[in-house]
Protein backbone atom coordinates (compact mmCIF):
# COMPACT_ATOMS: atom_id res chain seq x y z
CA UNK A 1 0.00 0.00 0.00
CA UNK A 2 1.06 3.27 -0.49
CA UNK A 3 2.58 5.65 1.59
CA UNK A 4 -0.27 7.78 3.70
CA UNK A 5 -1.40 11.08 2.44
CA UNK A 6 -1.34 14.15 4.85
CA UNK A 7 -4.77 14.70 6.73
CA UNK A 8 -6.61 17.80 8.86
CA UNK A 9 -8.64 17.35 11.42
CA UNK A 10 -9.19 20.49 12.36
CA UNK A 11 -11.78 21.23 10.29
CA UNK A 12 -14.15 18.21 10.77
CA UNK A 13 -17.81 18.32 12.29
CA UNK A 14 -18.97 15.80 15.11
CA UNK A 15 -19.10 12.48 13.17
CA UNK A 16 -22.02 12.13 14.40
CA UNK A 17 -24.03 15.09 13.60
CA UNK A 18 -27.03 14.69 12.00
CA UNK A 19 -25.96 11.43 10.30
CA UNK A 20 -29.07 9.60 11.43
CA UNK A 21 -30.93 11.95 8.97
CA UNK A 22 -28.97 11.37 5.97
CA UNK A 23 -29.09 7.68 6.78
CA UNK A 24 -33.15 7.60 6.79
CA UNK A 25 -32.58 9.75 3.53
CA UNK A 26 -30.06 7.83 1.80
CA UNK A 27 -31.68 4.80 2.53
CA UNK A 28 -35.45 5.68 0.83
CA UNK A 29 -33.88 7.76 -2.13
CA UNK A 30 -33.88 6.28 -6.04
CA UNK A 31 -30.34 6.02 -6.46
CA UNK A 32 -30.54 7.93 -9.66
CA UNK A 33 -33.17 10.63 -9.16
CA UNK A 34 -33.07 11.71 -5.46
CA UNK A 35 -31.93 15.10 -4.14
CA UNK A 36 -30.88 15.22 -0.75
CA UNK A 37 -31.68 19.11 0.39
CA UNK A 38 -29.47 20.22 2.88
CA UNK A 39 -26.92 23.41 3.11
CA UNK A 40 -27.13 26.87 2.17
CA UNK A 41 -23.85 27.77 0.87
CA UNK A 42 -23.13 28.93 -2.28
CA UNK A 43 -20.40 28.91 -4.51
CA UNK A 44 -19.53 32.65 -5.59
CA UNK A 45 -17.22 32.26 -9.06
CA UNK A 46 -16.87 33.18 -12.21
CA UNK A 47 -15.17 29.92 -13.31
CA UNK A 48 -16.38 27.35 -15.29
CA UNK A 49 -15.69 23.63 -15.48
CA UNK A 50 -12.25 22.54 -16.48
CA UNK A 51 -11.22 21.45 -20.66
CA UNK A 52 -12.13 18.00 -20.73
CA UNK A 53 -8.82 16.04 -21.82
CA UNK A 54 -9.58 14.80 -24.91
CA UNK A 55 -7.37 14.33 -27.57
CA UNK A 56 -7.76 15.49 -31.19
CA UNK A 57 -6.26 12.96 -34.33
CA UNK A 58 -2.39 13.61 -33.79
CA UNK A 59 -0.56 16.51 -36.43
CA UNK A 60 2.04 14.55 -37.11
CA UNK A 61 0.97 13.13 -40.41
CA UNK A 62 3.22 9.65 -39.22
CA UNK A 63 1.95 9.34 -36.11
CA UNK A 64 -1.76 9.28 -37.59
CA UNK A 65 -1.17 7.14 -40.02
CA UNK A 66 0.87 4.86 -37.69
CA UNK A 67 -2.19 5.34 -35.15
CA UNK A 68 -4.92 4.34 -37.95
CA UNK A 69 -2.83 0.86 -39.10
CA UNK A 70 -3.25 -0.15 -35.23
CA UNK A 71 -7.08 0.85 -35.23
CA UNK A 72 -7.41 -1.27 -38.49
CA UNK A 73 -5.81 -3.90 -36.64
CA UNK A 74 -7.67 -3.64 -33.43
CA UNK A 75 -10.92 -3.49 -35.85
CA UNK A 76 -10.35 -6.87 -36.99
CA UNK A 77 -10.77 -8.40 -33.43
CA UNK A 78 -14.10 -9.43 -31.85
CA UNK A 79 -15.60 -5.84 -31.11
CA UNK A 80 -16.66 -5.26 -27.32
CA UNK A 81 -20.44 -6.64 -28.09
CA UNK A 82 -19.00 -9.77 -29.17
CA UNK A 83 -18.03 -12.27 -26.11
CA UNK A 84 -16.75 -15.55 -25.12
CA UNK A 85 -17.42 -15.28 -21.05
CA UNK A 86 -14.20 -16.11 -19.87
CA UNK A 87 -10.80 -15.24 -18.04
CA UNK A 88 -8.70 -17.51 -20.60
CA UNK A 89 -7.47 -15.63 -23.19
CA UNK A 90 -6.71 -12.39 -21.12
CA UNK A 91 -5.06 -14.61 -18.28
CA UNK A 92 -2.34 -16.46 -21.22
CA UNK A 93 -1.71 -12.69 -22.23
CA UNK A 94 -0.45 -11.87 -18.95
CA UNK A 95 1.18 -14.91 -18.59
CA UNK A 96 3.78 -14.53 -21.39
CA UNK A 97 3.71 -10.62 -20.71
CA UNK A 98 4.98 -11.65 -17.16
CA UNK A 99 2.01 -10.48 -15.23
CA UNK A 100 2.10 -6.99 -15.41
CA UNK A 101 -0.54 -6.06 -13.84
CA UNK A 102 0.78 -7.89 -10.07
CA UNK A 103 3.09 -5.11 -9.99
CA UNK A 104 0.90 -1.86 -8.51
CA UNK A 105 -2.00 -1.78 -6.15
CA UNK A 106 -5.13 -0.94 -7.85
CA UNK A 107 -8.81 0.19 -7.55
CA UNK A 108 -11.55 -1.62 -9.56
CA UNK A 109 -14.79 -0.22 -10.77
CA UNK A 110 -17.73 -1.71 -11.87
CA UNK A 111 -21.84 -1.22 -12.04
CA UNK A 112 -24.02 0.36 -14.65
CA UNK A 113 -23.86 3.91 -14.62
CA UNK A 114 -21.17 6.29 -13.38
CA UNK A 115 -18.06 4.11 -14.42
CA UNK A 116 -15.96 6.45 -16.29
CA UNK A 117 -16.89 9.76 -13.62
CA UNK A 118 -16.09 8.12 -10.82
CA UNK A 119 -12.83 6.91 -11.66
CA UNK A 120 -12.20 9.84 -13.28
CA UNK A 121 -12.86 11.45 -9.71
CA UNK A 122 -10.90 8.72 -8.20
CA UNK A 123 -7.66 9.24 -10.42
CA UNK A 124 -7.97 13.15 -9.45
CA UNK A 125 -7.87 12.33 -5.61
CA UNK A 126 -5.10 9.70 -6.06
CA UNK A 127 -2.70 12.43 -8.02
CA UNK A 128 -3.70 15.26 -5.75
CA UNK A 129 -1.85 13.15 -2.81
CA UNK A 130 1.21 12.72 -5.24
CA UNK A 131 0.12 9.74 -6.51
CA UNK A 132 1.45 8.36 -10.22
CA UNK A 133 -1.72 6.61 -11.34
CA UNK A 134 -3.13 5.03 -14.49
CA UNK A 135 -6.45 4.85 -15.54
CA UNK A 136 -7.99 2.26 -17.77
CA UNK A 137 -11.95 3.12 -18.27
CA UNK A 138 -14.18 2.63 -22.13
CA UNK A 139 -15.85 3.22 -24.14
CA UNK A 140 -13.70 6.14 -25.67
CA UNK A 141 -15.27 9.96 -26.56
CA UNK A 142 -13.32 10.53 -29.46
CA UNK A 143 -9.99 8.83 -28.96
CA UNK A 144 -9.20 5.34 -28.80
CA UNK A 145 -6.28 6.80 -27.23
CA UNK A 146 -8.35 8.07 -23.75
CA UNK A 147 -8.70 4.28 -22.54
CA UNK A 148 -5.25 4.88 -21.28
CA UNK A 149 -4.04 7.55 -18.97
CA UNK A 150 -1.25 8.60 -17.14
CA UNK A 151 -1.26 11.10 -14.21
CA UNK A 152 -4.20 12.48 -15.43
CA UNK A 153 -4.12 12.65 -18.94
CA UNK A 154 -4.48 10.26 -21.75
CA UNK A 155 -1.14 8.51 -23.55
CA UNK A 156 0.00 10.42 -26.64
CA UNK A 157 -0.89 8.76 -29.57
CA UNK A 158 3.43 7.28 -30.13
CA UNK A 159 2.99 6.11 -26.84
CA UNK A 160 0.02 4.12 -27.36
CA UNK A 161 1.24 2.46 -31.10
CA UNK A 162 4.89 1.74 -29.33
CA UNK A 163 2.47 0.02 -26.76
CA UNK A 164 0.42 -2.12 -29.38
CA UNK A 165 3.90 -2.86 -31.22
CA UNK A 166 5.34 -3.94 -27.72
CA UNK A 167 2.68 -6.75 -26.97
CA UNK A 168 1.59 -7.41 -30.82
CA UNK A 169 4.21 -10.41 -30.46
CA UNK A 170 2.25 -12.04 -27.11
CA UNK A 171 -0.87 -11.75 -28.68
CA UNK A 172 -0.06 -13.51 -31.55
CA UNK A 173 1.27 -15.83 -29.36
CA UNK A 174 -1.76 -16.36 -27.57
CA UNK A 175 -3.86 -16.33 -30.50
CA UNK A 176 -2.16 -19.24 -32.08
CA UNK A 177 -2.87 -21.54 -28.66
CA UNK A 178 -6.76 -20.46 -27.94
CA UNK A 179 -10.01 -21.75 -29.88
CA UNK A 180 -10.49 -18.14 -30.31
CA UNK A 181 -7.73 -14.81 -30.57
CA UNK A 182 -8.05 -11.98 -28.27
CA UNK A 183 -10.60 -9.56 -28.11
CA UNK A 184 -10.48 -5.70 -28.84
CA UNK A 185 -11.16 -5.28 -25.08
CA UNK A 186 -8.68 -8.09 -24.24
CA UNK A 187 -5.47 -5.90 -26.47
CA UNK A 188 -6.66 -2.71 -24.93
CA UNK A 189 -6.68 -4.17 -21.36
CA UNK A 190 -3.23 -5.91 -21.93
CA UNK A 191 -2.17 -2.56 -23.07
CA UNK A 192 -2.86 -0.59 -20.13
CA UNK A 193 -2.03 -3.20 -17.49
CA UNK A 194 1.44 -3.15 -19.47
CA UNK A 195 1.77 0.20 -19.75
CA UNK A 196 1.37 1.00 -16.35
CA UNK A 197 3.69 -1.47 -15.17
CA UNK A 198 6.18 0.66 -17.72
CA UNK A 199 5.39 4.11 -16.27
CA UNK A 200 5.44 2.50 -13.47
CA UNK A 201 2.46 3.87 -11.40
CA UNK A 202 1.90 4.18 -8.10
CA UNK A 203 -2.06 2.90 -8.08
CA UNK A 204 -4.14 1.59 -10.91
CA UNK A 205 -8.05 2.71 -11.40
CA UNK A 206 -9.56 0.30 -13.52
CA UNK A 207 -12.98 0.29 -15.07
CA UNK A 208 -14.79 -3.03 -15.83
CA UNK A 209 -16.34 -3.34 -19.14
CA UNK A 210 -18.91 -5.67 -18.89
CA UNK A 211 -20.01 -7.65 -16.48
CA UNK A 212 -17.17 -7.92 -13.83
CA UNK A 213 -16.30 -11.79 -13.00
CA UNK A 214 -15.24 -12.85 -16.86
CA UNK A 215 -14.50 -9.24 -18.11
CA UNK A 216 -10.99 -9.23 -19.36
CA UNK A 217 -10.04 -6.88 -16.75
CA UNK A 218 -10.82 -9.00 -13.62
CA UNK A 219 -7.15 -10.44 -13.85
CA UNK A 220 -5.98 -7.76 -11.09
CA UNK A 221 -6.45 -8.35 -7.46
CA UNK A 222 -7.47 -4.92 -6.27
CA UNK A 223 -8.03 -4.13 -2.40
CA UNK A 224 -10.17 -1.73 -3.30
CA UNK A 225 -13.54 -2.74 -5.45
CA UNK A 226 -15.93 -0.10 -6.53
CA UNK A 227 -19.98 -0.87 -7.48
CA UNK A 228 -21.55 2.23 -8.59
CA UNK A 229 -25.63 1.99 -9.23
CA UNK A 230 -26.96 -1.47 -10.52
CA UNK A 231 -29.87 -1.17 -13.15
CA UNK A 232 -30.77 -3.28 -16.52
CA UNK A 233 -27.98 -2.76 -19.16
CA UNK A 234 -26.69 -5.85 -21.56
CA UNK A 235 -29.67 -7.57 -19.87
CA UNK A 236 -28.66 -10.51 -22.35
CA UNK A 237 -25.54 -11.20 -21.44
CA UNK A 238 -25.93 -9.96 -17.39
CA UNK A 239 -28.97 -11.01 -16.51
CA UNK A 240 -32.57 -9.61 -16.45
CA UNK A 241 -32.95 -8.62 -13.19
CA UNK A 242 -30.41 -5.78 -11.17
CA UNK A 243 -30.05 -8.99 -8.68
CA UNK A 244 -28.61 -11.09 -11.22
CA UNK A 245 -26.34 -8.49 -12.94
CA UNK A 246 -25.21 -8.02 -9.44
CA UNK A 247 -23.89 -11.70 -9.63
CA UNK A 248 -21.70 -10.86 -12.51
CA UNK A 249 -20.84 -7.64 -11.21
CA UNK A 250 -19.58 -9.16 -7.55
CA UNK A 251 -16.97 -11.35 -8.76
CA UNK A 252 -14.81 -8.20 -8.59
CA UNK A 253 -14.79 -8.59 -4.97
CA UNK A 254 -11.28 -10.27 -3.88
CA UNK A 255 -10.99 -11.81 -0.60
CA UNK A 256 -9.93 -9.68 2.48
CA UNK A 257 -10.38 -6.28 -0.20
CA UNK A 258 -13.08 -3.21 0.68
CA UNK A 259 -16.07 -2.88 -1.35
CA UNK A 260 -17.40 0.95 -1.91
CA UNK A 261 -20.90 -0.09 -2.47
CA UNK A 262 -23.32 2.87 -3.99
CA UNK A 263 -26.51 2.42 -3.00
CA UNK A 264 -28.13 0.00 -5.26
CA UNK A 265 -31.58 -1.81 -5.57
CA UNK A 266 -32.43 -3.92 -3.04
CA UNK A 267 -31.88 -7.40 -4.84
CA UNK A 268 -28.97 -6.20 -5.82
CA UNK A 269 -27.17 -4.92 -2.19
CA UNK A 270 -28.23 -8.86 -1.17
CA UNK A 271 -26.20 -10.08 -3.74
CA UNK A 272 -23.08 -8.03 -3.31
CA UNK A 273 -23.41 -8.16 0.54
CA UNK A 274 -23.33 -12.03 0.25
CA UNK A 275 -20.21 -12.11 -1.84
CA UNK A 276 -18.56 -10.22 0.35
CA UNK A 277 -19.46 -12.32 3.04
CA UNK A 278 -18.55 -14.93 1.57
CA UNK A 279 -15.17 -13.99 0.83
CA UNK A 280 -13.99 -12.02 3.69
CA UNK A 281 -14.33 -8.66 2.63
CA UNK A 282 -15.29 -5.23 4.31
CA UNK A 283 -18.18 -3.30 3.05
CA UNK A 284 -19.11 0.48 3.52
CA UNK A 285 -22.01 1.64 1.84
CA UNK A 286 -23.47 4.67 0.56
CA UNK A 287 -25.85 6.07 3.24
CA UNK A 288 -24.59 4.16 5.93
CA UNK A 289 -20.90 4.74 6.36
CA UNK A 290 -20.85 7.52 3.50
CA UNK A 291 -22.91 9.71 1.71
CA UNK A 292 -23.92 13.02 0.17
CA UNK A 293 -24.63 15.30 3.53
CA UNK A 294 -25.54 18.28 1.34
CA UNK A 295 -25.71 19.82 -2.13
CA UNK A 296 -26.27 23.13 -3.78
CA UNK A 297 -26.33 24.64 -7.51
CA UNK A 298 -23.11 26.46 -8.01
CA UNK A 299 -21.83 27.85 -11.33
CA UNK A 300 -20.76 25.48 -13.23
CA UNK A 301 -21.32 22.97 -11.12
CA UNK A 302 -21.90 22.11 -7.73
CA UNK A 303 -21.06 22.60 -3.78
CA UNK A 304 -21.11 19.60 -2.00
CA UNK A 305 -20.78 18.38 1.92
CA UNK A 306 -19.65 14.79 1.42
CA UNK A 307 -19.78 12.31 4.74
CA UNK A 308 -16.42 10.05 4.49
CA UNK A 309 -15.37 6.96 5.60
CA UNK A 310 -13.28 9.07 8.40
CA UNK A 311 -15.68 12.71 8.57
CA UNK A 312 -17.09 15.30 7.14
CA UNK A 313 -15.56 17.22 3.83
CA UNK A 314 -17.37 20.91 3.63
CA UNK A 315 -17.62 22.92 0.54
CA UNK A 316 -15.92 20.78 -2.08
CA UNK A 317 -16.85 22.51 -5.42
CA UNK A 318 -17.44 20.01 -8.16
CA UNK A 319 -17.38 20.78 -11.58
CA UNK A 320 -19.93 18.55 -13.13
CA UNK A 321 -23.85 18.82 -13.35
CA UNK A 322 -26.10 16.33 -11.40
CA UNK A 323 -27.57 14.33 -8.10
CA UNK A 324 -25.46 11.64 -9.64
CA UNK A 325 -22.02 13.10 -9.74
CA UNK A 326 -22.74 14.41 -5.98
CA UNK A 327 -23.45 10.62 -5.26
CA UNK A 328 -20.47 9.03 -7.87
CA UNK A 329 -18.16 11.75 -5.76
CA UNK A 330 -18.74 10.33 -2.48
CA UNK A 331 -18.02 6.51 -3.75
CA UNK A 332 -15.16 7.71 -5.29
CA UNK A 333 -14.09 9.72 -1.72
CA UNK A 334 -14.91 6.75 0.04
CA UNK A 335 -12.61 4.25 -2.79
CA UNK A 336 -9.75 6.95 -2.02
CA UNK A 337 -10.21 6.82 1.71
CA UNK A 338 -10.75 2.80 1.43
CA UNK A 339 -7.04 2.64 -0.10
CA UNK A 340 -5.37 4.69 2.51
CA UNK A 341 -6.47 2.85 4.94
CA UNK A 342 -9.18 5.88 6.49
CA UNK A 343 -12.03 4.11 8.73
CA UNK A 344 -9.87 1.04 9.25
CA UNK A 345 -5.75 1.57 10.11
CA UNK A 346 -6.68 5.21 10.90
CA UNK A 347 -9.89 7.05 12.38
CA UNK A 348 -8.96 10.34 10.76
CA UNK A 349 -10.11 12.16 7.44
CA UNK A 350 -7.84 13.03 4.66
CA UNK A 351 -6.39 16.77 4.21
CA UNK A 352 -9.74 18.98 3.42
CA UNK A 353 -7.65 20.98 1.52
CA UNK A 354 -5.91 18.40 -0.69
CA UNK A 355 -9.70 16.59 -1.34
CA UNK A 356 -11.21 20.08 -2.36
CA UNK A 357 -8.78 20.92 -4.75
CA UNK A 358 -8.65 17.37 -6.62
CA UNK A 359 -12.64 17.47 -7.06
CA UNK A 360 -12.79 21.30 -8.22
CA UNK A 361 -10.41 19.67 -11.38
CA UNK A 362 -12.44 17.23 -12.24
CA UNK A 363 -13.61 16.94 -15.79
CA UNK A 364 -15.97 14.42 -17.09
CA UNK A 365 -16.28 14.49 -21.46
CA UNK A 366 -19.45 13.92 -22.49
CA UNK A 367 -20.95 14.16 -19.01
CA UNK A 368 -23.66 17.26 -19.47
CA UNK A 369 -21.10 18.68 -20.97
CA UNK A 370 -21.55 22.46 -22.64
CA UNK A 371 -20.26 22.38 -26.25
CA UNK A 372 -21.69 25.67 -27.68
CA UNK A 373 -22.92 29.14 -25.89
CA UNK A 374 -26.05 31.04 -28.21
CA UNK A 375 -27.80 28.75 -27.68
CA UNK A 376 -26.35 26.49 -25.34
CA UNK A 377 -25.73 22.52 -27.29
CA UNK A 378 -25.13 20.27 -23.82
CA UNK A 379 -22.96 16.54 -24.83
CA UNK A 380 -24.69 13.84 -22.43
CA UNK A 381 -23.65 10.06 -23.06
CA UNK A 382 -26.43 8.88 -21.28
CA UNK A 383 -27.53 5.31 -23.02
CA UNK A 384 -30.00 3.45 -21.03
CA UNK A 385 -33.29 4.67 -18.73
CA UNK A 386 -31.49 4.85 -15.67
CA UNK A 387 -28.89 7.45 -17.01
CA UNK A 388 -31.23 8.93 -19.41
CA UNK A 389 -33.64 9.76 -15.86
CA UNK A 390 -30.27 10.98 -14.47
CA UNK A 391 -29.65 13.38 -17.27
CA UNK A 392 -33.31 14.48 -17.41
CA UNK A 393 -33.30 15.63 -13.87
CA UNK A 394 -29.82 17.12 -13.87
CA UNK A 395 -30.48 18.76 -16.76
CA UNK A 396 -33.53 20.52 -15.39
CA UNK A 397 -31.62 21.32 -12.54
CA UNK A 398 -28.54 23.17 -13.79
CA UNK A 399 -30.01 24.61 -17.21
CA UNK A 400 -32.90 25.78 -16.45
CA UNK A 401 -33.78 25.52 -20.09
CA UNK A 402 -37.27 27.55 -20.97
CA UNK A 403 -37.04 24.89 -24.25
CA UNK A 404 -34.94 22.11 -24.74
CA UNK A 405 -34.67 19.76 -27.94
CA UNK A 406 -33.41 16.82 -28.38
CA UNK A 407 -30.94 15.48 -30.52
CA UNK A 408 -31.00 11.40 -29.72
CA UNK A 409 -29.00 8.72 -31.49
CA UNK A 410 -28.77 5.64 -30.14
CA UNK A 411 -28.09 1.81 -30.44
CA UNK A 412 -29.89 -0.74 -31.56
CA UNK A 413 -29.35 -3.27 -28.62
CA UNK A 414 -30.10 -0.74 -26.15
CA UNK A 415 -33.62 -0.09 -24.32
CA UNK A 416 -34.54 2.60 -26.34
CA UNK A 417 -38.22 2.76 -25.83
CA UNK A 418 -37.13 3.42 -21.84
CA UNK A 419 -34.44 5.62 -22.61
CA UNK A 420 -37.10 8.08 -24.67
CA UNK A 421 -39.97 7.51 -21.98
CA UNK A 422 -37.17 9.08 -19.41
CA UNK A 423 -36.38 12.40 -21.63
CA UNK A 424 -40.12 13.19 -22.80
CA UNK A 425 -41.22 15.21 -19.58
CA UNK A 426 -37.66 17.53 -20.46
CA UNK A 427 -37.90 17.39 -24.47
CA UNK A 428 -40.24 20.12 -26.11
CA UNK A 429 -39.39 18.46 -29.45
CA UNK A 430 -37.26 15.71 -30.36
CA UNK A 431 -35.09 14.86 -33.38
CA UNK A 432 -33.88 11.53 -33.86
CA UNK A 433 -30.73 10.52 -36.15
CA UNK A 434 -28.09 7.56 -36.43
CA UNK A 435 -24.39 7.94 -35.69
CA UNK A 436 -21.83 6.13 -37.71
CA UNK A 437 -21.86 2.72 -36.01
CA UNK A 438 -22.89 -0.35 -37.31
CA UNK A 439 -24.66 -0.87 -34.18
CA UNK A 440 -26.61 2.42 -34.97
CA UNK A 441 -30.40 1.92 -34.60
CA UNK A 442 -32.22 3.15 -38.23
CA UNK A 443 -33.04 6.71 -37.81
CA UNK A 444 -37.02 5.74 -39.29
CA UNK A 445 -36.96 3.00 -36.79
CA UNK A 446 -36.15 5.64 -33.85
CA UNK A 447 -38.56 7.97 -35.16
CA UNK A 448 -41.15 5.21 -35.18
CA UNK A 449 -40.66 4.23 -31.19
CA UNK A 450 -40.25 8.28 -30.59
CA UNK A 451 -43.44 9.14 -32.11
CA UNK A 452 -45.47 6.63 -29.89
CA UNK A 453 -43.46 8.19 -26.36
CA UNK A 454 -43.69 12.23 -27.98
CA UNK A 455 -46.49 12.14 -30.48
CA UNK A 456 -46.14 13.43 -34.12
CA UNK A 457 -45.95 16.91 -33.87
CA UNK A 458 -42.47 16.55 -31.64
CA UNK A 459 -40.37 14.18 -33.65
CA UNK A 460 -38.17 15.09 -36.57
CA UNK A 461 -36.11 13.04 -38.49
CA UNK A 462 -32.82 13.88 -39.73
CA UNK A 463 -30.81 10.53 -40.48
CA UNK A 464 -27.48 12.69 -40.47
CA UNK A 465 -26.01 13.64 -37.68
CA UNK A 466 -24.97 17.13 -38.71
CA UNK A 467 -28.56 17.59 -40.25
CA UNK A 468 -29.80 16.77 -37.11
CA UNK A 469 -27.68 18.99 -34.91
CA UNK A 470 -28.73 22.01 -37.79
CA UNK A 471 -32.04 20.92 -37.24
CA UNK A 472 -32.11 21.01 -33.43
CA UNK A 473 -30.37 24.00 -33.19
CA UNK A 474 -32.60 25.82 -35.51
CA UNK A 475 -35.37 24.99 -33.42
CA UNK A 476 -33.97 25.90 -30.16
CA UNK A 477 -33.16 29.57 -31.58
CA UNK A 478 -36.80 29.88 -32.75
CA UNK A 479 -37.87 31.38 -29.48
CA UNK A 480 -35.32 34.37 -29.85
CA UNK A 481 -31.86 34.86 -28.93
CA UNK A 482 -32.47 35.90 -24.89
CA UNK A 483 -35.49 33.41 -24.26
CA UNK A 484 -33.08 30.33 -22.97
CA UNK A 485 -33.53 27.61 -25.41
CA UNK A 486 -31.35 24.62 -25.78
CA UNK A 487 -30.31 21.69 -26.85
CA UNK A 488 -29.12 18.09 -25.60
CA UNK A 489 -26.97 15.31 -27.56
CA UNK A 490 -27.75 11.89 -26.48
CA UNK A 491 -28.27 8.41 -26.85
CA UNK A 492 -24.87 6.89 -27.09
CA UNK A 493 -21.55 8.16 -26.27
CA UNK A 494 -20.61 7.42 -30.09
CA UNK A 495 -23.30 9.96 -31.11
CA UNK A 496 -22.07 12.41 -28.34
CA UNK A 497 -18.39 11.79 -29.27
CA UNK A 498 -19.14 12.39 -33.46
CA UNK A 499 -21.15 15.56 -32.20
CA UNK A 500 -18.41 16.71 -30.33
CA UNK A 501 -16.35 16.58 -33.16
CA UNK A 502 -18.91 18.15 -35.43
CA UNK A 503 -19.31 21.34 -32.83
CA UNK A 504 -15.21 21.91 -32.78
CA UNK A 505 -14.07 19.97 -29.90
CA UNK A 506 -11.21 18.07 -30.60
């Protein structure tokens, strides 16, 4: 374990305070939805939320080109919605790579919704105590390159091809001695487990990708396991109930590690609570040991008193939009505080000072994220109905939009009928379009499902994206340039990350 950050106590509440209240609170609230009101400070600043880090196709025209021959190469692997549910493959890879990924401590992160934020959030607290950490979380914005990052930012494009070129050999290797070769997901992860041994790093945060006990990345014993909310995602593969995902999801937990447990459905905390029973570990969960104590609106943002595994944390500013990054910021505080040993080897809170200024740098791509001012174009990757209902309500919240349309693209394997039925109380209109994957539902098939949730007279269809954001924007401006109208990208982080491209980001 690693060396012991600083910590304050000087500036801590009685642990006790009105806990029992945020406990009853906690406890009743829809993990996705709820608000807990409490507080009355607010954040006086002009600031806004920090550039999102990610990276544009590199300049060099060899270092593109170089880039592109490994994404041809990675494209001719099973893609991430094709599976064999097993350990096998991944497990030979680090085998003849000489088990890489044995060589740092690391935190591991899985659930449905709030992957990518809170180990984003995680990573930030890790390099704020001086940390080197690497971060291994999918799908990717923009950049194939943003799976991987060091201290905080994603590998440069030479790094990641000298990476492929490194372990190209081994996964031939292993290719020529399984039934079937490695996966997309199974290169990437051997890439980042290897290229953090490289750096070397100090503390790994890795993100599951599906599933958790035969995902590719559950070769890593981590002390630290993360479960953000449970709800019905890849319901053919995981199961159709958030008890039965939680199966999958729990083999994560190692024996004798911690388990940051958000606060999930009830089937679903049985399940994970049994596991952990069952192999020795220590829970804390979200409204119990840790929680949200209070929230407020700030500019571009929020202000948030978080409850910790070892105290209180007053007026941490965080830069992101949402009940649900308030709630994905205390798992993450409590993951941090898990790995240093806070609540367990040592009663006292981590350095106030050091926590507040990790979370104010927080920046999560594609996460309600403004793209466009006049009028205001917000990115959200939201994908299924629990996220969607996230979105809707955050959305509401920090916007305060007197129109909002809706630009929605999304898969064809997905829930969509849900994932509409969550945005129509927030959508005046809605236009409906297909990004560039093959997994793309048909824009007339959208518009068919979007005109039974919104009626006739709110649907458009514009089967291009760019139409589509023309479209939508044109229709948000209709009410006059001072009269607050806006517009929302959704669906599928693909159709957020081609729109982001399409609006001059990256």
């Amino acid at each position: 374990m690693s060396e012991l950050p600083p910590h304050d106590s000087s500036d801590q509440s009685d642990p006790g305070e009105s806990f029992d209240e945020i406990i009853a609170a906690e406890t009743e609230r829809d993990p996705d939805l709820a608000v807990i009101e409490a507080g009355s400070r607010t954040l006086r600043t002009q600031g806004g939320p920090p550039e999102a880090d990610v990276p544009a196709r590199p300049e060099d025209p060899e270092t593109d080109k170089a880039l592109r021959e490994v994404e041809a190469e990675l494209a001719t692997r099973w893609g991430e919605t094709k599976l064999e549910p097993s350990v096998t493959r991944i497990s030979a890879l680090m085998d003849v790579l000489g088990e890489p990924q044995r060589s740092y401590p690391s935190i591991h992160i899985t659930g449905t919704n709030g992957k990518t934020s809170t180990a984003r959030m995680i990573e930030a607290l890790l390099g704020a105590f001086e940390l080197r950490t690497g971060r291994y979380t999918s799908p990717h914005v923009q950049s194939i390159t943003e799976r991987i990052s060091l201290d905080g930012a994603p590998v440069s494009a030479e790094r990641f091809v000298e990476t492929y070129q490194d372990i190209k050999p081994y996964a031939e290797m292993v290719d020529a001695q399984q039934d079937y070769r490695l996966s997309f997901f199974e290169v990437l992860t051997g890439m980042a487990y290897a290229a953090f041994a490289d750096a070397p790093v100090d503390v790994a945060v890795v993100e599951v990708g599906m599933g958790g006990s035969w995902d590719a990345t559950n070769v890593i014993d981590s002390d630290v396991a993360v479960v953000t909310p449970i709800d019905l995602d890849h319901t053919d593969r995981l199961g159709g109930t958030p008890g039965e995902i939680a199966g999958e999801k729990s083999g994560i937990i190692k024996p004798g590690a911690t388990v940051i447990m958000a606060q999930q459905p009830v089937d679903a905390a049985q399940v994970l609570l049994k596991k952990a029973v069952d192999v020795d570990a220590t829970v804390a969960r979200e409204g119990l040991e840790f929680g949200v104590v209070a929230r407020t609106v700030a500019v571009g943002g929020q202000l948030l008193t978080l409850r910790g595994l070892g105290g209180e944390y007053t007026e941490v500013y965080l830069p992101l939009h949402g009940a649900h990054q308030a709630h994905n910021a205390a798992v993450a505080l409590a993951a941090v505080e898990a790995f240093f040993g806070v609540g367990a080897q040592r009663p006292d809170s981590l350095d106030i000072d050091t926590v507040r200024k990790a979370f104010a740098a927080v920046a999560s791509p594609g996460r309600l994220e403004v793209v466009r001012r006049s009028p205001t174009v917000v990115l959200d990757a939201a994908h299924n109905p629990a996220g969607a209902r996230a979105a809707a309500e955050a959305v509401g919240e920090a916007f305060q939009f007197s129109r909002l349309i809706g630009v929605v693209g999304a898969s064809g394997d997905k829930n969509v009928r849900g994932l509409l039925e969550a945005f129509e109380p927030v959508f005046a209109e809605v236009v409906v379009t297909r990004n560039s994957s093959h997994r793309a539902m048909d824009a007339d098939e959208l518009a068919a499902i979007a005109v039974e949730v919104f009626g006739e007279d709110r649907v458009q269809v514009e089967p291009r994206l760019p139409d589509a954001l023309e479209a939508a924007i044109t229709l948000a401006e209709e009410e006059g340039e001072f009269a607050g109208g806006g517009v929302l990208v959704t669906g599928s982080v693909i159709t957020v990350g081609e729109a982001r491209l399409l609006l001059g980001r990256g």
